[in-house]
PDB file of N, CA and C in Angstrom:
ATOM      1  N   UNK A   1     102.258  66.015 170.151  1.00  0.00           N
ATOM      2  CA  UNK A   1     101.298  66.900 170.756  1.00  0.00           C
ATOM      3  C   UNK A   1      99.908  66.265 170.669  1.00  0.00           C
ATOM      4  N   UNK A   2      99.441  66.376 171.386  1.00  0.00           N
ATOM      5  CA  UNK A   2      97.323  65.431 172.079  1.00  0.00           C
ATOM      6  C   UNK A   2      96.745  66.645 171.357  1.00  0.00           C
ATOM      7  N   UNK A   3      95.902  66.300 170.762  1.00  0.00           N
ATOM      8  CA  UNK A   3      94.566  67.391 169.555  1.00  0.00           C
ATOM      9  C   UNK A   3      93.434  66.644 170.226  1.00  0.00           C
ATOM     10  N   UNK A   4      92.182  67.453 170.059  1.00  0.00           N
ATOM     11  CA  UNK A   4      91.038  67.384 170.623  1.00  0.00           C
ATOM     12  C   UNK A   4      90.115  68.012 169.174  1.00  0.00           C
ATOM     13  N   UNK A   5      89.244  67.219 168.369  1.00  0.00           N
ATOM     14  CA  UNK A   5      88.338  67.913 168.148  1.00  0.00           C
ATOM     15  C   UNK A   5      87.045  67.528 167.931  1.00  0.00           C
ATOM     16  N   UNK A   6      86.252  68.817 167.928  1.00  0.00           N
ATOM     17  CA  UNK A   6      84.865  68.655 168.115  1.00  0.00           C
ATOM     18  C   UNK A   6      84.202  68.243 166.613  1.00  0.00           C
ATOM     19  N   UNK A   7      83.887  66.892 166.346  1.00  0.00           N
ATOM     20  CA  UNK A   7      83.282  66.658 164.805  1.00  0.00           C
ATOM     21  C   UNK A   7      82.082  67.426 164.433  1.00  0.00           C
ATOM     22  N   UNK A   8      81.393  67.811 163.604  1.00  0.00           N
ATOM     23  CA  UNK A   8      80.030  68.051 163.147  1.00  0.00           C
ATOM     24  C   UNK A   8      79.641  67.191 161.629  1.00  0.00           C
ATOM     25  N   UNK A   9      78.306  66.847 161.726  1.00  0.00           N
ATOM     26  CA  UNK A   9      77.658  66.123 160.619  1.00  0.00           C
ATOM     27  C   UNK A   9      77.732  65.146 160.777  1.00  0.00           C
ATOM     28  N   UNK A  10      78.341  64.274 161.644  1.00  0.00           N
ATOM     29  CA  UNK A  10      78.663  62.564 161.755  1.00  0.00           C
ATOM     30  C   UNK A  10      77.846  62.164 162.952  1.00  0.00           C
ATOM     31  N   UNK A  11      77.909  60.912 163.208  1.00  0.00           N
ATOM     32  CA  UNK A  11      77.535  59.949 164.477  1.00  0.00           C
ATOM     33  C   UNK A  11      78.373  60.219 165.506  1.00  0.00           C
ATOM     34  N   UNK A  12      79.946  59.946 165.017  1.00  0.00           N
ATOM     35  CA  UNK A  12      81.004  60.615 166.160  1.00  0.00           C
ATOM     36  C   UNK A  12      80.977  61.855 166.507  1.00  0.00           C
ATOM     37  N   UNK A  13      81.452  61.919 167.932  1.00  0.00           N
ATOM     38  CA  UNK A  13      81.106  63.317 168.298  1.00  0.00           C
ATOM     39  C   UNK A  13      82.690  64.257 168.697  1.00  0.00           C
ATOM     40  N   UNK A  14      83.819  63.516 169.061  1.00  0.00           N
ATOM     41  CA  UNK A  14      85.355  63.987 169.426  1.00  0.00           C
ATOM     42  C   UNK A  14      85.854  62.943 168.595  1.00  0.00           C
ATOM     43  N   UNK A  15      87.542  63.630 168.138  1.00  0.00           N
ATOM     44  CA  UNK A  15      88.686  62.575 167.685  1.00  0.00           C
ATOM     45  C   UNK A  15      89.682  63.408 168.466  1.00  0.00           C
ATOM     46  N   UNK A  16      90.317  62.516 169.187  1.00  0.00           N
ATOM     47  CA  UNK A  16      91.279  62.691 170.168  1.00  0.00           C
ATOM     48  C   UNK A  16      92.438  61.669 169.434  1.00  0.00           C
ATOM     49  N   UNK A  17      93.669  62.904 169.080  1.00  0.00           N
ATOM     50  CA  UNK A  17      94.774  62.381 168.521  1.00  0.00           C
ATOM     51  C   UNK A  17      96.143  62.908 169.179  1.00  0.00           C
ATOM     52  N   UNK A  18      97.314  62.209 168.259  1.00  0.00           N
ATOM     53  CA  UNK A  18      98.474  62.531 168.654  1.00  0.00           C
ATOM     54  C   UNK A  18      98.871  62.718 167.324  1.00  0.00           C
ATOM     55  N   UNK A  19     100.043  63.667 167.157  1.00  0.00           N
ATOM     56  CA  UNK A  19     100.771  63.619 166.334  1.00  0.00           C
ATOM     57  C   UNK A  19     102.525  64.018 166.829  1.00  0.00           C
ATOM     58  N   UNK A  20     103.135  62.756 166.739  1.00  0.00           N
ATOM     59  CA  UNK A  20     104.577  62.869 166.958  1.00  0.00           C
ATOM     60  C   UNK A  20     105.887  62.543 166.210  1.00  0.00           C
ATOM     61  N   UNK A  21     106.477  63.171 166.093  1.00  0.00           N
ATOM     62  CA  UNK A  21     107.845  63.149 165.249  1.00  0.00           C
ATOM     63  C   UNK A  21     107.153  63.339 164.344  1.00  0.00           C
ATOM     64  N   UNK A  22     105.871  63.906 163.757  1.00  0.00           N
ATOM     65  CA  UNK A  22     105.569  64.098 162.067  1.00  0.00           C
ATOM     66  C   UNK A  22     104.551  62.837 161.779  1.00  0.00           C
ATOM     67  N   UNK A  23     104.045  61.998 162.953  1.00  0.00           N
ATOM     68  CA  UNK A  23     103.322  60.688 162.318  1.00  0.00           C
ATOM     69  C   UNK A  23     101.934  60.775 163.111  1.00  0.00           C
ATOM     70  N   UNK A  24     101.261  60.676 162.689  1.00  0.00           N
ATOM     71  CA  UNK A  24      99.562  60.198 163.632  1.00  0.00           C
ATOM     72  C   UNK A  24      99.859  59.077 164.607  1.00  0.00           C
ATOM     73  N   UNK A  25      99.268  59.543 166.048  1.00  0.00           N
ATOM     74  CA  UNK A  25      99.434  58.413 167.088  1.00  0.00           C
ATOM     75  C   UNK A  25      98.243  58.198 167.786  1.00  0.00           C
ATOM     76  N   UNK A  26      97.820  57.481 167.947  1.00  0.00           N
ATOM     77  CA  UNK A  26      96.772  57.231 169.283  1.00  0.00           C
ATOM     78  C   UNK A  26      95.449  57.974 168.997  1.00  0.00           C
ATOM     79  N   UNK A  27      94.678  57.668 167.556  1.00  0.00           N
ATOM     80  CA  UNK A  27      93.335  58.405 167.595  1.00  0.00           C
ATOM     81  C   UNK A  27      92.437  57.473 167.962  1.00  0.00           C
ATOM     82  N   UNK A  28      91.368  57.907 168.419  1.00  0.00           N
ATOM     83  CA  UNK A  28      90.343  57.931 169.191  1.00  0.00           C
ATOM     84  C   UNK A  28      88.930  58.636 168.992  1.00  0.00           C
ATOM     85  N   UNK A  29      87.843  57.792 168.327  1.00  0.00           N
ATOM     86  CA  UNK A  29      86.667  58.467 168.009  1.00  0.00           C
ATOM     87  C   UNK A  29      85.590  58.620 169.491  1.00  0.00           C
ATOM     88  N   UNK A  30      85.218  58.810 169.436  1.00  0.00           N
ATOM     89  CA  UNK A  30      84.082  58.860 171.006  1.00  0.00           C
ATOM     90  C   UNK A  30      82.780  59.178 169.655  1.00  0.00           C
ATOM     91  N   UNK A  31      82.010  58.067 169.917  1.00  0.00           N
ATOM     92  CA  UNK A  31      80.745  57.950 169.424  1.00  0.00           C
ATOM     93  C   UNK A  31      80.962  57.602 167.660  1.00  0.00           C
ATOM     94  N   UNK A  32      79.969  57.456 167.001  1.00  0.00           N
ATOM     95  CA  UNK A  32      80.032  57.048 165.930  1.00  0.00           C
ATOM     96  C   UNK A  32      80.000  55.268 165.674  1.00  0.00           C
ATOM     97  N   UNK A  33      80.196  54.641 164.616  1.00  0.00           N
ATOM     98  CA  UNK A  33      80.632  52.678 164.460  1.00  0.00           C
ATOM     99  C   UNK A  33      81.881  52.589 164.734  1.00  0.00           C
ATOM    100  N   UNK A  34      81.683  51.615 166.141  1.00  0.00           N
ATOM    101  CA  UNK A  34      82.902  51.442 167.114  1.00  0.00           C
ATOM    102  C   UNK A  34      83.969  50.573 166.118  1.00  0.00           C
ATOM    103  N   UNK A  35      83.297  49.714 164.807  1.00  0.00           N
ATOM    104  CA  UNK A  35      84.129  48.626 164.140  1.00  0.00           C
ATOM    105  C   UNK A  35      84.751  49.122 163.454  1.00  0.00           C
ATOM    106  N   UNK A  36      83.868  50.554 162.824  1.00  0.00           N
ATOM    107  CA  UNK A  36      84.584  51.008 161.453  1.00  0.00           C
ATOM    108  C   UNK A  36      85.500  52.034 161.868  1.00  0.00           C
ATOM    109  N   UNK A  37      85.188  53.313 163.147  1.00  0.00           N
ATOM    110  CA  UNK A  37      86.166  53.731 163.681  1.00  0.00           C
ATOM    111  C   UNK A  37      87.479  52.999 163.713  1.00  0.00           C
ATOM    112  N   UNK A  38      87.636  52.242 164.158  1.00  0.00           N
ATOM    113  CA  UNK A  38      88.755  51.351 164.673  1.00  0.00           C
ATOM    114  C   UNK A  38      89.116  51.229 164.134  1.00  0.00           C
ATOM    115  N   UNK A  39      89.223  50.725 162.733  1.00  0.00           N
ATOM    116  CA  UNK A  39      89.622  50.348 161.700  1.00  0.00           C
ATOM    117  C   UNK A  39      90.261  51.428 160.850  1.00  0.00           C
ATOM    118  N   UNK A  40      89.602  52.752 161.220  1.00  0.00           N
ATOM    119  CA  UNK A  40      90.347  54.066 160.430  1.00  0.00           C
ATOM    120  C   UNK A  40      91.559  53.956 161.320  1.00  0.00           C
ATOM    121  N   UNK A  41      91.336  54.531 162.809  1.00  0.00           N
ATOM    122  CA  UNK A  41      92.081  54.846 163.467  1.00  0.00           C
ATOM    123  C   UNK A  41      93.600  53.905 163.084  1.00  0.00           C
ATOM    124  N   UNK A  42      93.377  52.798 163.298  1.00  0.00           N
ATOM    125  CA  UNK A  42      94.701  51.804 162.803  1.00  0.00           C
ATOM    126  C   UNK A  42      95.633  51.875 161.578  1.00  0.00           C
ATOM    127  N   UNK A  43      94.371  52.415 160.615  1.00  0.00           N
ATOM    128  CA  UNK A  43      94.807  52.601 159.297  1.00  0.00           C
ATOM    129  C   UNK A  43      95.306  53.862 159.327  1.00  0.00           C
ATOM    130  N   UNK A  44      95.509  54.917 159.633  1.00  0.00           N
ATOM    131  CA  UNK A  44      96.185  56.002 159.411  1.00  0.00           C
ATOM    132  C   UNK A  44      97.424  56.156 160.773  1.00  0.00           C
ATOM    133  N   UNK A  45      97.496  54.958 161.504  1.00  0.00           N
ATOM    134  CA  UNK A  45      98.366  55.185 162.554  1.00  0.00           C
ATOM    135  C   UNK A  45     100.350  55.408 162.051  1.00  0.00           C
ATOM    136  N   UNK A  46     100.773  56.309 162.400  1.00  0.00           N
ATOM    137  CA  UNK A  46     101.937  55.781 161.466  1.00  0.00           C
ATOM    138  C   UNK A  46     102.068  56.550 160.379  1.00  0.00           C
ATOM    139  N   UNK A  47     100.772  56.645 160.096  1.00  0.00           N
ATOM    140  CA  UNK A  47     100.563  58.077 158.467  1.00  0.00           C
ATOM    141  C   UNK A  47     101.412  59.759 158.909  1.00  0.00           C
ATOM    142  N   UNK A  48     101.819  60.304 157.788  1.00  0.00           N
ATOM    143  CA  UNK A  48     101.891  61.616 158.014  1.00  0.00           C
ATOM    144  C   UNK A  48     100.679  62.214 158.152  1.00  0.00           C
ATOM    145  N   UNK A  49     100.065  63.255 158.576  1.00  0.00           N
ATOM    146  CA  UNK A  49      99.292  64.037 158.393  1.00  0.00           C
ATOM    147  C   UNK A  49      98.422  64.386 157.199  1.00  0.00           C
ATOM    148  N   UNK A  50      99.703  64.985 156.562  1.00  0.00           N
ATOM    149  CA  UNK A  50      99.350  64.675 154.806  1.00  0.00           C
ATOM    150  C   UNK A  50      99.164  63.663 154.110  1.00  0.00           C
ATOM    151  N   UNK A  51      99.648  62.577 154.644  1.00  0.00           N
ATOM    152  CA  UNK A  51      99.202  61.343 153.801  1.00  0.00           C
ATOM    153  C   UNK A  51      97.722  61.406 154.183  1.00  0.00           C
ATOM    154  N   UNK A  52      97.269  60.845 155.374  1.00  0.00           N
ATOM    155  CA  UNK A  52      95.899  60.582 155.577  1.00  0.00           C
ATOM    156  C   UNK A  52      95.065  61.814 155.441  1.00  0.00           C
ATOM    157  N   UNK A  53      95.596  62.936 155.098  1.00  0.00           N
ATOM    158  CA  UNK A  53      94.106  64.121 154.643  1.00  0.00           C
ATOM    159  C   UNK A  53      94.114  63.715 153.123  1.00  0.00           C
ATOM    160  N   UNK A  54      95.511  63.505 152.008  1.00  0.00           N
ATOM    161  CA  UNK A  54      95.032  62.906 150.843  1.00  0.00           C
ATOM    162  C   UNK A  54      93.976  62.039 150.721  1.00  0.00           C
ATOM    163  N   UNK A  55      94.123  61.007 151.854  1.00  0.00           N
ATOM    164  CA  UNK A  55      92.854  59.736 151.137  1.00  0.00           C
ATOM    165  C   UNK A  55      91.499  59.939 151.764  1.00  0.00           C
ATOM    166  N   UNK A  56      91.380  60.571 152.885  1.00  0.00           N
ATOM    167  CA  UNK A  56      90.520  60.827 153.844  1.00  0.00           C
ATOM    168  C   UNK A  56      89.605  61.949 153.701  1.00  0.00           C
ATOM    169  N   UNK A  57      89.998  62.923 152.948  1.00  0.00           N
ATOM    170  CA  UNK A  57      89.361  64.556 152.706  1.00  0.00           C
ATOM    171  C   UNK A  57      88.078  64.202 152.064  1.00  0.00           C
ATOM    172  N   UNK A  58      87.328  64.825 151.820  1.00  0.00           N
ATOM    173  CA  UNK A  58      86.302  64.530 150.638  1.00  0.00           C
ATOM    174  C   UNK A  58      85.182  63.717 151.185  1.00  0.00           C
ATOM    175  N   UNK A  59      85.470  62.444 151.745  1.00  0.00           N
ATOM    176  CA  UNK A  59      84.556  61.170 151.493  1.00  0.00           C
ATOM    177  C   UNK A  59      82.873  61.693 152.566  1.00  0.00           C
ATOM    178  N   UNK A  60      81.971  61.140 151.711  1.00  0.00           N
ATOM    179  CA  UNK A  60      80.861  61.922 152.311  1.00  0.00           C
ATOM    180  C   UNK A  60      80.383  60.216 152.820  1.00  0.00           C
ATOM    181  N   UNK A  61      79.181  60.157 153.767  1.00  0.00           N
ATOM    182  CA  UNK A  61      78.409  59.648 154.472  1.00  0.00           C
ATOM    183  C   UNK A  61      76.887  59.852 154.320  1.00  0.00           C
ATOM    184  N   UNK A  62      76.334  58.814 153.237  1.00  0.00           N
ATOM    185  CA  UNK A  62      75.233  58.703 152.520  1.00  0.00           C
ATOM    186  C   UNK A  62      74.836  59.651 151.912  1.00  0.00           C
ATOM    187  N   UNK A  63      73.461  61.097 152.694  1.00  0.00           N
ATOM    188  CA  UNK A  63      73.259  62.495 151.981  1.00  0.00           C
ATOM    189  C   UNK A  63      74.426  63.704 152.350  1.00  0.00           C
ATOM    190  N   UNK A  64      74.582  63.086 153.896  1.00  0.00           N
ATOM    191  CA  UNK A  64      75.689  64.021 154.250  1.00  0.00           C
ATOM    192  C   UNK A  64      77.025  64.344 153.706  1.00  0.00           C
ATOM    193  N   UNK A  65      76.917  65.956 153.966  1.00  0.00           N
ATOM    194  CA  UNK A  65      78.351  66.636 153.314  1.00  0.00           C
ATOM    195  C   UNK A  65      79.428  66.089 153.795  1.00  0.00           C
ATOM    196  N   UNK A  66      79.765  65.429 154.850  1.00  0.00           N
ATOM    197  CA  UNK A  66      80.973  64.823 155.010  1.00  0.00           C
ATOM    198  C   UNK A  66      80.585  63.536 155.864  1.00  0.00           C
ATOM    199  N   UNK A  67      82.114  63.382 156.956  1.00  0.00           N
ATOM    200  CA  UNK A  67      81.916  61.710 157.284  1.00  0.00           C
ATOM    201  C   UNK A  67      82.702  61.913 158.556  1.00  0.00           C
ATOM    202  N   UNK A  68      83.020  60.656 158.941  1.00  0.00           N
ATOM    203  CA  UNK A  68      83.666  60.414 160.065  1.00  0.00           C
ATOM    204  C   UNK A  68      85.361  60.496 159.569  1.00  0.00           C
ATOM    205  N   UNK A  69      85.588  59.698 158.304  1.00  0.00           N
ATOM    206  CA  UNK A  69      87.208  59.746 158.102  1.00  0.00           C
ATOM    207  C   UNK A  69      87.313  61.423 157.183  1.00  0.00           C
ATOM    208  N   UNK A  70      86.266  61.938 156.553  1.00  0.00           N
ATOM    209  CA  UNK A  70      86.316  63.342 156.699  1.00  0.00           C
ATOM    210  C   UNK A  70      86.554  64.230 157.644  1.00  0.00           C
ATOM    211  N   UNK A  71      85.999  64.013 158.797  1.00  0.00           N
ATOM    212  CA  UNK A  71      86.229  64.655 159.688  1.00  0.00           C
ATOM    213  C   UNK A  71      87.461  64.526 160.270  1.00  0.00           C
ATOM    214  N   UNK A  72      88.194  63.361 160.188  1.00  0.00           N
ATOM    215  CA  UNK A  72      89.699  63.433 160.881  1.00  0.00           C
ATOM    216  C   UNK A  72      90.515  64.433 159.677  1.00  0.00           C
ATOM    217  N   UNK A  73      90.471  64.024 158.487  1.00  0.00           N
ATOM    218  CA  UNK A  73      91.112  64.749 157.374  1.00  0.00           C
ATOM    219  C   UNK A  73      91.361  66.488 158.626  1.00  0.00           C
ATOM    220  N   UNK A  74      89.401  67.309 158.458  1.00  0.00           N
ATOM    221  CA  UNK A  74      89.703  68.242 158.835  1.00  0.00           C
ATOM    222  C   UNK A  74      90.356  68.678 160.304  1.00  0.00           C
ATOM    223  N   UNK A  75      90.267  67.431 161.036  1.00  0.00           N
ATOM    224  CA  UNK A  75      91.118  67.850 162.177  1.00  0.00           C
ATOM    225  C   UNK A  75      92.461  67.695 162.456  1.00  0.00           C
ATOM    226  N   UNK A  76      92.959  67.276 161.357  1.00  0.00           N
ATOM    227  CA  UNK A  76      94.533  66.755 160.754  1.00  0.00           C
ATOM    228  C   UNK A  76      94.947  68.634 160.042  1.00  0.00           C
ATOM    229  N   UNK A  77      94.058  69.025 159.329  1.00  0.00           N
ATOM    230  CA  UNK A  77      94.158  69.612 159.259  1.00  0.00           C
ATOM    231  C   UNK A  77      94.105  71.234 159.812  1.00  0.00           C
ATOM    232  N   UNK A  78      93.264  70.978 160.239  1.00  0.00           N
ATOM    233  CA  UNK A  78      93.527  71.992 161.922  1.00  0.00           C
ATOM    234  C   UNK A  78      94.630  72.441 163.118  1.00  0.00           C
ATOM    235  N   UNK A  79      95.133  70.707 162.969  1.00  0.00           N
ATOM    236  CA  UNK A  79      96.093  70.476 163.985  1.00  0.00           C
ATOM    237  C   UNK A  79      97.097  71.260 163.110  1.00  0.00           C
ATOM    238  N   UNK A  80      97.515  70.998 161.858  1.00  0.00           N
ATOM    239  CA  UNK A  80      98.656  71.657 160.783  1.00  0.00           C
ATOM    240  C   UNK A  80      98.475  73.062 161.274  1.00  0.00           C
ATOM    241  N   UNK A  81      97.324  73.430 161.008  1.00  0.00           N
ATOM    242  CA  UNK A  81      97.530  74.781 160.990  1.00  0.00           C
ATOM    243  C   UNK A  81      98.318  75.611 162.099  1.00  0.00           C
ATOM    244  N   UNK A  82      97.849  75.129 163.034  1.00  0.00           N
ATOM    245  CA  UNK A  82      97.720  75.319 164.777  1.00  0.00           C
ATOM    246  C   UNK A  82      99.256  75.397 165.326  1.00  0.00           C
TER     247      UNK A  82
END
């Protein structure tokens, strides 16, 4: 199933994902560091859901309350709910 969500507190502004058979597919930041995006996105490709909100939840972005791989956590988690 294709997820859409709207980030707040970060540089990125959407993460456009998949999640199939139970695994993360095909995410996609729109806005935010195109190098370091990329580099999440790859790294959790393949992940359960739950795996990547374990390592991903929490992590903040300098003063800010959260981050960019925070923000997938909560839209991983959204998608669960949903």
């Amino acid at each position: 199933m294709k997820y859409t969500y709207n980030t707040w507190g970060t540089c990125s502004r959407l993460i456009d994902f998949e999640i199939q058979d139970g695994v993360i597919k095909n995410v996609v930041f729109t806005g935010g560091c195109n190098g370091n995006l990329q580099g999440i996105a790859r790294l959790v490709e393949g992940m359960t859901p739950t795996q990547a909100i374990s390592k991903l939840e929490g992590i903040h972005c300098g003063n800010k309350p959260t981050s960019c791989p925070d923000q997938l956590a909560q839209a991983l988690k959204q998608a669960l709910g949903s």
